[in-house]
Protein backbone atom coordinates (compact mmCIF):
# COMPACT_ATOMS: atom_id res chain seq x y z
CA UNK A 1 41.17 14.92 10.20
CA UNK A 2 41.53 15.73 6.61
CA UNK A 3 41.82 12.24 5.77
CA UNK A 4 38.27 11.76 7.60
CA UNK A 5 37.02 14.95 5.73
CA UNK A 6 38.15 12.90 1.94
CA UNK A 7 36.45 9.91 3.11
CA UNK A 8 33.09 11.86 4.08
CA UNK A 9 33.80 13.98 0.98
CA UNK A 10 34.05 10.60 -1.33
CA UNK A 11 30.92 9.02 0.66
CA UNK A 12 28.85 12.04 0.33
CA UNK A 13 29.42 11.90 -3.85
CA UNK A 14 28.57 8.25 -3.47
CA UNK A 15 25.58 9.10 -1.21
CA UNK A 16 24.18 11.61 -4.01
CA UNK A 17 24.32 9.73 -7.02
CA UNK A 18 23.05 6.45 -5.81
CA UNK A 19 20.33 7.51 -4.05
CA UNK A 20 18.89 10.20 -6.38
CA UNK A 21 19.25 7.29 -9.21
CA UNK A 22 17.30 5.03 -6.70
CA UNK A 23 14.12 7.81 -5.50
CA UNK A 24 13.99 8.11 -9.90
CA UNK A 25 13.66 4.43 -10.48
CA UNK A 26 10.77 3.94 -7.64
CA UNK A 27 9.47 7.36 -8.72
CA UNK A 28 9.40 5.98 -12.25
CA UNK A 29 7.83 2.64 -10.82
CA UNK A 30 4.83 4.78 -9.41
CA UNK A 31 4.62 6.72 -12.64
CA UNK A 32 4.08 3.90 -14.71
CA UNK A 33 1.77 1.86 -12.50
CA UNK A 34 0.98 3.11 -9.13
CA UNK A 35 -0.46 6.71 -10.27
CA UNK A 36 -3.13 4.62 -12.31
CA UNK A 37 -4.31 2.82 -9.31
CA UNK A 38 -4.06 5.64 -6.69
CA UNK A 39 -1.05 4.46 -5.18
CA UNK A 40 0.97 7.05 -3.16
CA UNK A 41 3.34 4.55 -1.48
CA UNK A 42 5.77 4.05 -3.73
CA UNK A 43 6.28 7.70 -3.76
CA UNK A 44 6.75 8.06 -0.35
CA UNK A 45 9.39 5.47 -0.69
CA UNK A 46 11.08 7.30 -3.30
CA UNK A 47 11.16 10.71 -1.26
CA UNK A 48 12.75 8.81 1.76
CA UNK A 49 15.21 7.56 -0.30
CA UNK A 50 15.72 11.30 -1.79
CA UNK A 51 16.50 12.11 1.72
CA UNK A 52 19.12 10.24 1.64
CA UNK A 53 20.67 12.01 -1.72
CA UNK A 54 20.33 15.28 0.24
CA UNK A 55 22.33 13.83 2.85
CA UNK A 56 25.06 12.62 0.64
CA UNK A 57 24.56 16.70 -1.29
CA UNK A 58 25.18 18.27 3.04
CA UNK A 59 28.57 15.56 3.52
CA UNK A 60 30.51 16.60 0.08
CA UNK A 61 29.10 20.60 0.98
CA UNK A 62 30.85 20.61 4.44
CA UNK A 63 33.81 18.15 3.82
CA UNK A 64 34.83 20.35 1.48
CA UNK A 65 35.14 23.55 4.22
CA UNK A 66 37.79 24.00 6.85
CA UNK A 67 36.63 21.70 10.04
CA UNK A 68 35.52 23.67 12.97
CA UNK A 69 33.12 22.62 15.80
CA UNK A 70 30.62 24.78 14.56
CA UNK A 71 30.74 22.95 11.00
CA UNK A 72 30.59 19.57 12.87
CA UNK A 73 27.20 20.79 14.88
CA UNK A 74 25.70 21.99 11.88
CA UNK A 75 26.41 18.83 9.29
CA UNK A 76 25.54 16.22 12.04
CA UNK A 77 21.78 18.26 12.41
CA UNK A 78 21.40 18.05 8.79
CA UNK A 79 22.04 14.76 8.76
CA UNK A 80 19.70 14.10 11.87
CA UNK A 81 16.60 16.20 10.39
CA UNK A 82 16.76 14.51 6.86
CA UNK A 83 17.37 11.13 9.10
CA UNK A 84 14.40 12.16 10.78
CA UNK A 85 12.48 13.13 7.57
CA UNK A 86 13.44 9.58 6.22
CA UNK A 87 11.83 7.64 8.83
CA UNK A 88 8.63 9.87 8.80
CA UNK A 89 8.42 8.77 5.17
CA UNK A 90 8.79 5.44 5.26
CA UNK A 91 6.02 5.50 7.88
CA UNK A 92 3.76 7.77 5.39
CA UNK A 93 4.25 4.64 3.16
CA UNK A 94 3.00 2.08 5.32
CA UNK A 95 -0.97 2.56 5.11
CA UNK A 96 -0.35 1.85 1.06
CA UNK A 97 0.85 -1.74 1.86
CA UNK A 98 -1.41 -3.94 0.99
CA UNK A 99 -0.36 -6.62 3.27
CA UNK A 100 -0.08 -5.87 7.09
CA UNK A 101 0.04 -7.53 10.43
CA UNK A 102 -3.47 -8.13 11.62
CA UNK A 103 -2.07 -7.13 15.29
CA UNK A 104 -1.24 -3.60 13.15
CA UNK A 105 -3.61 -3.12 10.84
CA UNK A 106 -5.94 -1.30 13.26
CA UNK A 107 -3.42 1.21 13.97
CA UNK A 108 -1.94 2.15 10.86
CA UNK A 109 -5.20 2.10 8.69
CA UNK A 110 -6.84 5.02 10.85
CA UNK A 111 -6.32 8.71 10.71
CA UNK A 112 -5.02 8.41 14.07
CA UNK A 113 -1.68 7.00 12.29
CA UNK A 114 -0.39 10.24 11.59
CA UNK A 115 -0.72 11.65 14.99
CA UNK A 116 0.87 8.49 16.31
CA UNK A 117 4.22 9.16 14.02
CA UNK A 118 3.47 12.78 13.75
CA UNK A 119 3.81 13.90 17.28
CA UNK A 120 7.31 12.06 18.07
CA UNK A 121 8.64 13.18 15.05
CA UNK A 122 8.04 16.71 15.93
CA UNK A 123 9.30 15.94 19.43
CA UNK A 124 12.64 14.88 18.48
CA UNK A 125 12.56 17.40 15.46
CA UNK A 126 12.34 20.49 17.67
CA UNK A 127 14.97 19.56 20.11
CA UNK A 128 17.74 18.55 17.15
CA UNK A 129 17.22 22.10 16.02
CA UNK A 130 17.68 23.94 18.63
CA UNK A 131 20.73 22.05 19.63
CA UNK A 132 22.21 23.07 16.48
CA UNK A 133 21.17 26.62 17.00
CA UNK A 134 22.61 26.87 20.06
CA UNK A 135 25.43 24.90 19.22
CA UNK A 136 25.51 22.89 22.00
CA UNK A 137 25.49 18.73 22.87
CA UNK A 138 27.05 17.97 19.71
CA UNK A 139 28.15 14.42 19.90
CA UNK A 140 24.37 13.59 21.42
CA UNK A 141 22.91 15.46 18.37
CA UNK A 142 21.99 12.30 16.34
CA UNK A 143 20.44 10.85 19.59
CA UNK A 144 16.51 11.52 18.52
CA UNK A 145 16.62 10.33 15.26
CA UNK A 146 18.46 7.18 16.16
CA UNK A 147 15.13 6.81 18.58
CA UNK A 148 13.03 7.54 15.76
CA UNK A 149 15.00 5.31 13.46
CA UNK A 150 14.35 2.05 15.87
CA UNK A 151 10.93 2.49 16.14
CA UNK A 152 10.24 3.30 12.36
CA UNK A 153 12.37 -0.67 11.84
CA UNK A 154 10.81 -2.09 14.29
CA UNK A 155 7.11 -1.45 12.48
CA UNK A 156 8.86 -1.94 9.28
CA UNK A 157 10.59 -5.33 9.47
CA UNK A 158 7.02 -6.55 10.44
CA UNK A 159 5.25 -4.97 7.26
CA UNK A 160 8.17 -6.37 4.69
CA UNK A 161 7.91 -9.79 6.30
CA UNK A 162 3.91 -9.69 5.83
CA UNK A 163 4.07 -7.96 2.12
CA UNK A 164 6.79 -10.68 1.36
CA UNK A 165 5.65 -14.31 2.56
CA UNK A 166 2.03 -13.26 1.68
CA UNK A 167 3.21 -13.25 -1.88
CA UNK A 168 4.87 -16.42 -1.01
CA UNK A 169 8.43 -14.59 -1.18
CA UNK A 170 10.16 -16.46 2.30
CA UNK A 171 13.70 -15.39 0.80
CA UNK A 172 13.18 -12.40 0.37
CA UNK A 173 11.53 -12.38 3.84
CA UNK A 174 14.40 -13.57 5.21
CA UNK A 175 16.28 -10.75 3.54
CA UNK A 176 14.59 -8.23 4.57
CA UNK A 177 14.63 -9.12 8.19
CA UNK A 178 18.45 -9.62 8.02
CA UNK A 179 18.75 -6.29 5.88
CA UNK A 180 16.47 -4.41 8.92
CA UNK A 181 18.83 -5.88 11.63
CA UNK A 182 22.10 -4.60 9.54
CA UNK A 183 20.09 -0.76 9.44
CA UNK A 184 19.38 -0.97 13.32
CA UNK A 185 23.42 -1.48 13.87
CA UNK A 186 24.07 1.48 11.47
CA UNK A 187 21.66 3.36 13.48
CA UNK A 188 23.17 2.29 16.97
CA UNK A 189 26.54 3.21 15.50
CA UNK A 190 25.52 6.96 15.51
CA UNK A 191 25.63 8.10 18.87
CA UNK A 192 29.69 6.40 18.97
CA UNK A 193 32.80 8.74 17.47
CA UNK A 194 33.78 5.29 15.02
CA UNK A 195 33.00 7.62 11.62
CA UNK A 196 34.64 5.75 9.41
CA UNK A 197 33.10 2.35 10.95
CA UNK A 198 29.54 4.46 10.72
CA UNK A 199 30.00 5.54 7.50
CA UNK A 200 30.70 1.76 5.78
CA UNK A 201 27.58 0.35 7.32
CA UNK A 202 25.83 3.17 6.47
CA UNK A 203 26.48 2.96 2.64
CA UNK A 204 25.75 -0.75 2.92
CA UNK A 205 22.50 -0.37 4.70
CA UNK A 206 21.51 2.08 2.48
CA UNK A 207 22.24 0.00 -0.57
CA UNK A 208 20.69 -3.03 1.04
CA UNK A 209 17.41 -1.13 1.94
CA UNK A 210 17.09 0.30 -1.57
CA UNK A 211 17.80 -3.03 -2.52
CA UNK A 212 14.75 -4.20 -0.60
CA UNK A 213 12.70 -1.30 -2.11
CA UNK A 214 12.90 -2.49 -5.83
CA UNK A 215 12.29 -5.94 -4.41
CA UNK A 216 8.73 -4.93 -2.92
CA UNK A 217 8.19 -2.95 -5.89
CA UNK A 218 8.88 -5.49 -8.10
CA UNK A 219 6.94 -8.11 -5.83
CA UNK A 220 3.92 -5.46 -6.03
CA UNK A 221 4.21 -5.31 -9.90
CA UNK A 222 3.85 -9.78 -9.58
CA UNK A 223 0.81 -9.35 -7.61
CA UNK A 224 -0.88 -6.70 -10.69
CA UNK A 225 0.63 -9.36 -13.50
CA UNK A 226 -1.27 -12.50 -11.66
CA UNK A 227 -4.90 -13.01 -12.35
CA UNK A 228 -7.36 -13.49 -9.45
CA UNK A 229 -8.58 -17.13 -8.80
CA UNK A 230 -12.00 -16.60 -7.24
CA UNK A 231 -14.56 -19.63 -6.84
CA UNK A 232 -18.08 -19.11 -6.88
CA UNK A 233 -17.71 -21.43 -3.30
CA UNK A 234 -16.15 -19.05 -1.36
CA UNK A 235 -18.11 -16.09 -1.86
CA UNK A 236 -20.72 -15.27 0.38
CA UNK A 237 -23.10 -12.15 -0.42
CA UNK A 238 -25.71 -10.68 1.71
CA UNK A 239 -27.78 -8.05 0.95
CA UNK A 240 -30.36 -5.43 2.95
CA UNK A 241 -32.00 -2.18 3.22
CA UNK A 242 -30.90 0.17 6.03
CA UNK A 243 -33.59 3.10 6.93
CA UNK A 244 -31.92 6.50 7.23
CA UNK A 245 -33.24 9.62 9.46
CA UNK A 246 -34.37 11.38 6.40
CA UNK A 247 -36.54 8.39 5.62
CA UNK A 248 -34.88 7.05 3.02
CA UNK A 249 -33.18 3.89 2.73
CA UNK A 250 -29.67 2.62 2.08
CA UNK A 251 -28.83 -0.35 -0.14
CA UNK A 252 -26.21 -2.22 1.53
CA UNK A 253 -24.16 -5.22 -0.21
CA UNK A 254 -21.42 -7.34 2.00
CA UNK A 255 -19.25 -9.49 0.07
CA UNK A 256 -16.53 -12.19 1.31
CA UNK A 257 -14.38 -15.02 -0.30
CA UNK A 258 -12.80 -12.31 -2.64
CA UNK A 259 -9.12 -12.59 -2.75
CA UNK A 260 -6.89 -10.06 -1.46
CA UNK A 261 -9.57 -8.05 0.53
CA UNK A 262 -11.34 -8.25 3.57
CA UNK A 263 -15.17 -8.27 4.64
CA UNK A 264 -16.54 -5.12 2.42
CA UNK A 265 -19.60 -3.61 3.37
CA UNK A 266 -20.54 -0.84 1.15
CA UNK A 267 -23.48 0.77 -0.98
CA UNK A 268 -25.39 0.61 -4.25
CA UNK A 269 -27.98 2.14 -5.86
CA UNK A 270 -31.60 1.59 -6.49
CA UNK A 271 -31.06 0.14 -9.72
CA UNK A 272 -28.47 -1.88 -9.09
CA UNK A 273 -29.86 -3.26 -5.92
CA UNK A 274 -33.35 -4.62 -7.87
CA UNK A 275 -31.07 -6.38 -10.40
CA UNK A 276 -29.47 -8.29 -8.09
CA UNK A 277 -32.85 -9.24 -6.24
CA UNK A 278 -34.32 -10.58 -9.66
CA UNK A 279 -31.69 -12.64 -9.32
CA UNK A 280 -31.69 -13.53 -6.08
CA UNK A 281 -35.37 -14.35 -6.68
CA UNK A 282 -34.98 -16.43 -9.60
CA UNK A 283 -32.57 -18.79 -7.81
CA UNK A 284 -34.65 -18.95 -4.54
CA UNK A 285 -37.72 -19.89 -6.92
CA UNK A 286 -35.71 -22.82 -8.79
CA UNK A 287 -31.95 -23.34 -7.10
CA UNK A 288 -31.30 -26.01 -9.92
CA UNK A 289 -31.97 -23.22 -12.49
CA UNK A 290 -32.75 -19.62 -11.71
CA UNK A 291 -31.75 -17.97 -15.19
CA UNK A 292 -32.72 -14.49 -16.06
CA UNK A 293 -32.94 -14.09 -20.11
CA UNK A 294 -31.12 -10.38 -21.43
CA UNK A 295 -33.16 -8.80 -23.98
CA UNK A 296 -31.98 -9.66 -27.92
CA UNK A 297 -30.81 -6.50 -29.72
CA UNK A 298 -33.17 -6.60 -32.42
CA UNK A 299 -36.68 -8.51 -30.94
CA UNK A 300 -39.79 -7.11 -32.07
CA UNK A 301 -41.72 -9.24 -29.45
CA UNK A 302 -43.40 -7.39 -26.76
CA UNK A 303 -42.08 -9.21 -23.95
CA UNK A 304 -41.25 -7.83 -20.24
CA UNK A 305 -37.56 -9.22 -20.35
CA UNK A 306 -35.95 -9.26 -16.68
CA UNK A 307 -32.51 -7.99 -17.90
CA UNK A 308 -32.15 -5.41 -21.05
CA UNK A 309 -29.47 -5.52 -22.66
CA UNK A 310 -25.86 -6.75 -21.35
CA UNK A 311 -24.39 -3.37 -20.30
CA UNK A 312 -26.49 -3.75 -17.28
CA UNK A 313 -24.60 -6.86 -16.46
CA UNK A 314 -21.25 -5.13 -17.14
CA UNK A 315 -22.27 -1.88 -14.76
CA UNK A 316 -23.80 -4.30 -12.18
CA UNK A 317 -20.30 -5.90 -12.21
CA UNK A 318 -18.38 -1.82 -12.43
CA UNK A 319 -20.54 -0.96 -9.29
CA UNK A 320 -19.86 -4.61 -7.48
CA UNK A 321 -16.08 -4.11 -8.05
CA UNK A 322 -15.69 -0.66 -7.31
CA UNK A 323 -17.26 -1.42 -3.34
CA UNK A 324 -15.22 -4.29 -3.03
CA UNK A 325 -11.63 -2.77 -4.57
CA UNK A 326 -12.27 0.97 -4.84
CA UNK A 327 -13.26 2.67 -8.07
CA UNK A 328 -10.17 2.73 -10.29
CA UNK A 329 -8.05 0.48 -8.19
CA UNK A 330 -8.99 -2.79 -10.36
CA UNK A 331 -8.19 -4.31 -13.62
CA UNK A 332 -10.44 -5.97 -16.47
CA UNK A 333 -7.80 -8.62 -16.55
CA UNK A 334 -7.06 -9.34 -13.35
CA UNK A 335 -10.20 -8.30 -11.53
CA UNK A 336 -13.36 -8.07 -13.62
CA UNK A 337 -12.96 -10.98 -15.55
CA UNK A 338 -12.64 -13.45 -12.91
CA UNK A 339 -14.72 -12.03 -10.71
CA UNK A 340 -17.91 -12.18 -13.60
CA UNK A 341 -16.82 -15.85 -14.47
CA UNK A 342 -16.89 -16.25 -10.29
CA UNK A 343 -20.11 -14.31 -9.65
CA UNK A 344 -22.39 -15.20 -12.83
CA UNK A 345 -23.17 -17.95 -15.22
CA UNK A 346 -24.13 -18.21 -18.74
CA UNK A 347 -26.53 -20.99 -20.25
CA UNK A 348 -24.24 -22.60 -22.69
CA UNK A 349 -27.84 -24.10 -24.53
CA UNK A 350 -28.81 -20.18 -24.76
CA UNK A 351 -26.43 -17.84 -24.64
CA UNK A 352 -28.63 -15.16 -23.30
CA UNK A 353 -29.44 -16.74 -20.34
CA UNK A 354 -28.04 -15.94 -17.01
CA UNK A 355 -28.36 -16.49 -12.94
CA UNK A 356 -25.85 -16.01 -10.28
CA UNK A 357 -23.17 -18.94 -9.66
CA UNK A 358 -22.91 -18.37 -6.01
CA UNK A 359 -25.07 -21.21 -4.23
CA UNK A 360 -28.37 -20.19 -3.08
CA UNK A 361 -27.01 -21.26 0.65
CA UNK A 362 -24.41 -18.42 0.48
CA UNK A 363 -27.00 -15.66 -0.16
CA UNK A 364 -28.51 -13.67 2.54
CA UNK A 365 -31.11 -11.33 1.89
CA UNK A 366 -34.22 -9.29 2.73
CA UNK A 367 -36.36 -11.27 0.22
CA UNK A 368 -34.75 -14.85 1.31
């Protein structure tokens, strides 16, 4: 026994430092990056990973007091509620990956999510403490969690496998789905009495998933470094006026053939919405040319020009990329850039000429 109590003791040390280095590096990761673009999932990563360092903080507490049964109950329903609290956080995490299953998308990007891993987690939650209030059932303590624990891999192994080979990763893939089937035999190995057995897989799933972690991380922080490629050939726009009950109407934009997001439907204003008619119109007049001339800074002539000066090109473009991405979650680089050399075209005999690139074919609209 006291040999058992050295080995938990020298596990739980391990446990502690590894882990709590591991939720600061992904915590750092979100700091630097992911807080700029809105991105809680890296820190809900991190704080399952933390979980883990409070683990490792309960095994050196109780290996280092006298063994009793009561001792026993209470360190294996620690270990089961921060288990517990683990799995509920990698869940949190998983409506912040960008790539998903399309058979799980659905589920996981509605409210309804939470309720889904909410309610079982408070189902086995409630019954692991009162068994260690009581004091009773103690080698079926850890049962719950291990429940919990195969159904929070089960979801995940499919999400790492998407995020992976849909950044063209397979190895890492691979990995992951190995690494996932390694944590499901750590997790089976919790409801035997093999501690020692338990506790070696456990520090090498543990590493392994961390492992992972940095990798998708790392894979994410790829994905921000790579400029978009979007052709003016794949993108399809429609536009059109919705009337609302107060008798106003809505300007609605839809947008596809933009990479890395799906159909987007949203709104614009007034303003906005007549710009990109004149240029709708232009094109529909003359497909072959169709340019709209922006207003020189210092003309004296007293000409109507359609566009006035090129910051109404620029905030066109703001509003356009902030329905299809979400405001503040793109990049001049990466985003804007390509998405203006996709979506518009300059005269290259005058500079202040310019018309949409899209072909007049992929343009639906109320004036068409």
């Amino acid at each position: 026994m006291e040999s058992s109590q050295q080995i938990i003791h020298f596990y739980g040390w391990w446990e502690l430092i590894t882990c709590s280095f591991a939720f600061l590096g992904l915590l750092a990761i979100w700091y630097h990056l992911g807080k700029k673009k809105g991105d809680a999932g890296q820190v809900w990563l991190a704080l399952s990973v933390l979980c883990w360092a409070i683990s490792g903080a309960v095994d050196i507490y109780y290996s280092s007091l006298a063994y009793t049964p009561q001792s026993s109950i209470a360190v294996n329903g620690w270990r089961s509620i921060l288990s517990l609290l683990n799995s509920l956080f990698i869940l949190m995490s998983l409506p912040w990956f960008k790539h998903k299953p399309a058979w799980l998308k659905p589920m996981i990007e509605t409210k309804t999510w939470y309720i889904i891993i909410g309610l079982p987690f408070l189902f086995s939650l409630l019954p692991t403490v009162s068994r260690m209030v009581t004091g009773s059932a103690e080698s079926h303590v850890s049962e719950l969690d291990v429940y919990f624990a195969v159904f929070t891999l089960i979801i995940l192994v499919f999400i790492l496998w998407e995020s992976f080979t849909k950044r063209g990763l397979y190895l890492l893939g691979y990995l992951s789905v190995i690494f996932v089937l390694v944590t499901l035999v750590a997790q089976l190995y919790k409801i035997t009495d093999e501690v020692q057995t338990l506790l070696l897989i456990s520090a090498i799933f543990k590493s392994l998933l961390i492992m992972i972690f940095f990798s998708l991380a790392l894979s994410w922080v790829k994905d921000l470094a790579e400029i978009l490629k979007i052709n003016a050939a794949d993108i399809y726009l429609s536009l059109g006026r919705k009337k609302q009950e107060n008798g106003r109407y809505q300007n609605l934009i839809s947008i596809t053939g933009i990479p890395e997001t799906d159909h987007k439907s949203f709104t614009i204003t007034n303003t906005y919405y007549d710009l990109l008619q004149k240029f709708i119109n232009s094109k529909k007049e003359n497909p072959t040319a169709g340019w709209l001339e922006i207003k020189p800074k210092s003309t004296t002539r007293n000409i109507d020009y359609p566009i006035k000066d090129y910051n109404e090109i620029k905030r066109l473009t703001s509003s356009l990329l902030d329905g299809i991405y979400g405001k503040g979650l793109w990049d001049k680089e990466r985003h804007e850039l390509p998405f203006k050399e996709a979506f518009f075209e300059f005269s290259k005999e005058k500079g202040r000429q310019i018309r949409l690139k899209i072909p007049i074919g992929q343009i639906d609209s109320d004036t068409l």
